[in-house]
C-alpha atoms as a PDB file:
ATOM      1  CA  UNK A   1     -13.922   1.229  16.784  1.00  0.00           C
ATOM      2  CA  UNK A   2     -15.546   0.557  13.862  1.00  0.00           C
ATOM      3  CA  UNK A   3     -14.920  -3.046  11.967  1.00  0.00           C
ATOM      4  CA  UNK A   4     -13.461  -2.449   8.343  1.00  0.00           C
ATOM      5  CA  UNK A   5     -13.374  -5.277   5.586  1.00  0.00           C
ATOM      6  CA  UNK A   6     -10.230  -4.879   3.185  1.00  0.00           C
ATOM      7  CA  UNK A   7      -9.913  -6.347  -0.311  1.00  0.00           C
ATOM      8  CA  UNK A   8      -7.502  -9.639   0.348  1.00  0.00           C
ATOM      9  CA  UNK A   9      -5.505  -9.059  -2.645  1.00  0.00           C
ATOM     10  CA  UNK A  10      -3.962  -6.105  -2.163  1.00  0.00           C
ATOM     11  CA  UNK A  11      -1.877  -4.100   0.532  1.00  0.00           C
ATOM     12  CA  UNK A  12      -4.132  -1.271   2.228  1.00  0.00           C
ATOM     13  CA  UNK A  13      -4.448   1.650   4.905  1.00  0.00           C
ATOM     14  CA  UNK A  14      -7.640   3.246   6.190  1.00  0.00           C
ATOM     15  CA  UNK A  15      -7.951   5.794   8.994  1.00  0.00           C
ATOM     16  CA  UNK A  16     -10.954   4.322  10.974  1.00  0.00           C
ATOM     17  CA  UNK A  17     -11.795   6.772  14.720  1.00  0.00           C
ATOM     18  CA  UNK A  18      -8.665   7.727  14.884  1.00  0.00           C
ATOM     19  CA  UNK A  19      -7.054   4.503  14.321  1.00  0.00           C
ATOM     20  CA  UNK A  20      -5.009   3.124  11.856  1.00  0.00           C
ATOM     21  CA  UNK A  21      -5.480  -0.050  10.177  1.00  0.00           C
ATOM     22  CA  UNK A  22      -2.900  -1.423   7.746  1.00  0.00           C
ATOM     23  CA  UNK A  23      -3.075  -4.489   5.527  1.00  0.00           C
ATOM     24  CA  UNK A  24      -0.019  -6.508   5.265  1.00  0.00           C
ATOM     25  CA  UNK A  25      -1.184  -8.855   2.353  1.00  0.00           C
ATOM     26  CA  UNK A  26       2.211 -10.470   1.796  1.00  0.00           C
ATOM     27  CA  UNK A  27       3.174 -14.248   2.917  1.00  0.00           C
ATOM     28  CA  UNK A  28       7.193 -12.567   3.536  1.00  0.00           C
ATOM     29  CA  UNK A  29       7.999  -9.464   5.712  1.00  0.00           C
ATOM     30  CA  UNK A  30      11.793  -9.491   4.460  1.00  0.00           C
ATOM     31  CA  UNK A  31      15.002  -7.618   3.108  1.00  0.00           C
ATOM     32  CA  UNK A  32      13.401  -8.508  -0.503  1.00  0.00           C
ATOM     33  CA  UNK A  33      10.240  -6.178   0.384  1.00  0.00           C
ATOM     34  CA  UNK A  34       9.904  -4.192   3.227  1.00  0.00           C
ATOM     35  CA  UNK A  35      11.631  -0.853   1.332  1.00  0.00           C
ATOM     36  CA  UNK A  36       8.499  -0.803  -1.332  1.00  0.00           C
ATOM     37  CA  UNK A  37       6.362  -1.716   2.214  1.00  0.00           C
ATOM     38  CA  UNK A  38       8.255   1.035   3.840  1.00  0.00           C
ATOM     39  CA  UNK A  39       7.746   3.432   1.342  1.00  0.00           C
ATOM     40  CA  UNK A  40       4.060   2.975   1.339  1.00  0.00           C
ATOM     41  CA  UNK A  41       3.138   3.108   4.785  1.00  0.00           C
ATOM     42  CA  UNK A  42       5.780   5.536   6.529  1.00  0.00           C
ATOM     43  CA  UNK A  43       3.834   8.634   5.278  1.00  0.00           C
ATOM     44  CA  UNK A  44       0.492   7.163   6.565  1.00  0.00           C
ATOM     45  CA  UNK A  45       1.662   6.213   9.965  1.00  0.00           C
ATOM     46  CA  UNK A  46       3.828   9.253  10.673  1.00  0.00           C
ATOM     47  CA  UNK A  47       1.478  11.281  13.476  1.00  0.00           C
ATOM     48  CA  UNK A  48      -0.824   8.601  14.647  1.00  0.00           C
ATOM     49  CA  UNK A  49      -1.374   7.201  17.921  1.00  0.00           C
ATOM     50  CA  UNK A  50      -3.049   4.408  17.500  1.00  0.00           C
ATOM     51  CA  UNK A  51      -1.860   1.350  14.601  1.00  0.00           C
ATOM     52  CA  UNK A  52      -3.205  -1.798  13.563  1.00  0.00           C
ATOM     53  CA  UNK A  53      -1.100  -3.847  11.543  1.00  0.00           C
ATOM     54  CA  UNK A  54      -3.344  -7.281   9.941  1.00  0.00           C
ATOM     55  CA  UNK A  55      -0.600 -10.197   9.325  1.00  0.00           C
ATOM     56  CA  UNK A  56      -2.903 -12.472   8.938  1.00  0.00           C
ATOM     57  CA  UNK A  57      -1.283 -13.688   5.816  1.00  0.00           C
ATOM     58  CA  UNK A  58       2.201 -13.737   6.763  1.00  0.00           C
ATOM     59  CA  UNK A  59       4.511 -16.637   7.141  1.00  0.00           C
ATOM     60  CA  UNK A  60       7.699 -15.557   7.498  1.00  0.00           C
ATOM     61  CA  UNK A  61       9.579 -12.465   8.807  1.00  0.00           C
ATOM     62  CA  UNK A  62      12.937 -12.008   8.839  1.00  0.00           C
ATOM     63  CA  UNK A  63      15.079  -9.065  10.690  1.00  0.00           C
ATOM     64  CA  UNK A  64      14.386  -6.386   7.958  1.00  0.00           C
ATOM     65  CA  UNK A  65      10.684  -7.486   8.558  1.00  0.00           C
ATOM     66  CA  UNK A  66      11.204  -6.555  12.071  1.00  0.00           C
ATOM     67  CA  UNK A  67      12.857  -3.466  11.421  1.00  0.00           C
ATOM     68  CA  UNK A  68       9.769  -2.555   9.369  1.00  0.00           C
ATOM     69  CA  UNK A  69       7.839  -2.753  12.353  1.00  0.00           C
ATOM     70  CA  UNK A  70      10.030  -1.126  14.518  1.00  0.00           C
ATOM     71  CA  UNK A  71      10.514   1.608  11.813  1.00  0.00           C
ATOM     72  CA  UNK A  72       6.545   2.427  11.638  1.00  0.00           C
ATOM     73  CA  UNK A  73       6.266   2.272  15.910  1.00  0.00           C
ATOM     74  CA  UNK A  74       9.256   5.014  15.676  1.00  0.00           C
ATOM     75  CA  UNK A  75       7.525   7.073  13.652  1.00  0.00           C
ATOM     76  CA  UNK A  76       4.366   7.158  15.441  1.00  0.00           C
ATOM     77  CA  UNK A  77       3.132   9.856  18.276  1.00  0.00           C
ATOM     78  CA  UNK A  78       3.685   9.189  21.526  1.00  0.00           C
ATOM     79  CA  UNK A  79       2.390   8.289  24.139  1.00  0.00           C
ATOM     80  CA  UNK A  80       1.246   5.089  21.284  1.00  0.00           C
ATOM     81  CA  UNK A  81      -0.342   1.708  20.863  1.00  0.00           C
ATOM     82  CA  UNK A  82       0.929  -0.255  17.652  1.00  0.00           C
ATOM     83  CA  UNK A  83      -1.153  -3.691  17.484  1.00  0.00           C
ATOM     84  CA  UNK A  84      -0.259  -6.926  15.259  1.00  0.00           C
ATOM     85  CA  UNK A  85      -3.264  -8.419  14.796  1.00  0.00           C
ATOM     86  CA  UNK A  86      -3.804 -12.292  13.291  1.00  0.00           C
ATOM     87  CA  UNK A  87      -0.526 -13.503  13.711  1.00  0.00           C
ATOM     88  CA  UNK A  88      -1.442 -17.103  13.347  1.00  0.00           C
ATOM     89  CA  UNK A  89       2.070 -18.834  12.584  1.00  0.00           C
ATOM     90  CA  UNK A  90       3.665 -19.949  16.074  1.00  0.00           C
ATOM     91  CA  UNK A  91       6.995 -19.504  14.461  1.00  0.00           C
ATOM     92  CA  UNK A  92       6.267 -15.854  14.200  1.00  0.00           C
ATOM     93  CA  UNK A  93       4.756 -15.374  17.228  1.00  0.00           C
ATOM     94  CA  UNK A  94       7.520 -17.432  18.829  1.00  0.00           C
ATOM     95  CA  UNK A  95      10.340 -14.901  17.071  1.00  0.00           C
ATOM     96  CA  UNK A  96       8.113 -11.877  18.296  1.00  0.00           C
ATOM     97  CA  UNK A  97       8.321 -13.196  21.675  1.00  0.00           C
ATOM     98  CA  UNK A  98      11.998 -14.289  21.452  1.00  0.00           C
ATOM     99  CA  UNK A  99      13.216 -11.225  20.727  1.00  0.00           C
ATOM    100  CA  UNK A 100      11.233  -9.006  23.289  1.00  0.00           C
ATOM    101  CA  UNK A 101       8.827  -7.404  20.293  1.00  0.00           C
ATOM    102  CA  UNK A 102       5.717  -8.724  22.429  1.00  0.00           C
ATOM    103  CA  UNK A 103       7.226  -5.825  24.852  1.00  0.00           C
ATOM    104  CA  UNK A 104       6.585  -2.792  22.770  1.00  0.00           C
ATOM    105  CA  UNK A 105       3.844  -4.436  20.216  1.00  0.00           C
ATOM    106  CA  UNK A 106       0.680  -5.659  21.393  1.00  0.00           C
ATOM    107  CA  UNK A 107      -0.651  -8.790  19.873  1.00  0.00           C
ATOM    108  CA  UNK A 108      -3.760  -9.904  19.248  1.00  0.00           C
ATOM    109  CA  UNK A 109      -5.607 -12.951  17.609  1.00  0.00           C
ATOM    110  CA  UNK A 110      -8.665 -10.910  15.903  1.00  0.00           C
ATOM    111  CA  UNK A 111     -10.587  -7.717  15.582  1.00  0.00           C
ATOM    112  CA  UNK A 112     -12.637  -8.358  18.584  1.00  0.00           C
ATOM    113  CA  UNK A 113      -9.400  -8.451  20.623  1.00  0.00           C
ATOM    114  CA  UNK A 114      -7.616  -6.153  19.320  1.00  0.00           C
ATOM    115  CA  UNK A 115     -10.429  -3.511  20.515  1.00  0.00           C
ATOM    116  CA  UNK A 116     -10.426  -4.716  23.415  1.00  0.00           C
ATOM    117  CA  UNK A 117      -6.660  -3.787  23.711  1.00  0.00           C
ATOM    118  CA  UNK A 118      -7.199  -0.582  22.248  1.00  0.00           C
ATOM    119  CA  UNK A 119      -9.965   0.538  24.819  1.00  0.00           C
ATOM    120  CA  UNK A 120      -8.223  -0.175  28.102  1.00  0.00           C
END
């Protein structure tokens, strides 16, 4: 897998080996965003395998934010690996955790991780 640098201000998808990578670049995963979100990245996601998801600017996630996620996994191929990479807020990784999502999402502090996760 092949590294890719994304712009920081802006939302993004690229389709790197067969894997893809999308930029979250909003502080709130919530009711007040994740249609426009939705909207975006559905179409790119439907078919794949293999999703990275970068929230490494996100702060807060409520249960539509959740459903966002769940919504792009459900839409994916199957058999499928669906990564959030750079969580960094221990709120966030505690409500991942809390609420089983660390069961069907794999999480993972950095690129270097995250291909390791993807490999095995």
């Amino acid at each position: 897998m092949k590294l890719n640098i994304f712009k920081r201000e802006s939302n993004s998808a690229k389709d790197i080996e067969g894997v893809l990578r999308l930029r979250v670049n909003e502080p709130r995963l919530s009711a007040a965003n994740v249609e426009q979100l939705r909207a975006e990245y559905l179409p790119k996601v439907a078919g794949k395998a293999t999703l990275v998801i970068e929230l490494d600017q996100l702060s807060f996630m409520d249960s539509a934010g959740l459903g966002f996620l769940v919504g792009l996994r459900k839409a994916m191929l199957t058999p499928q690996k669906m990564v959030l990479e750079g969580l960094s807020d221990p709120t966030l990784v505690e409500l991942i955790k809390l609420t089983r999502m660390d069961q069907i999402f794999l999480l993972s502090d950095g690129p270097k991780q995250t291909k390791q996760l993807i490999d095995r």
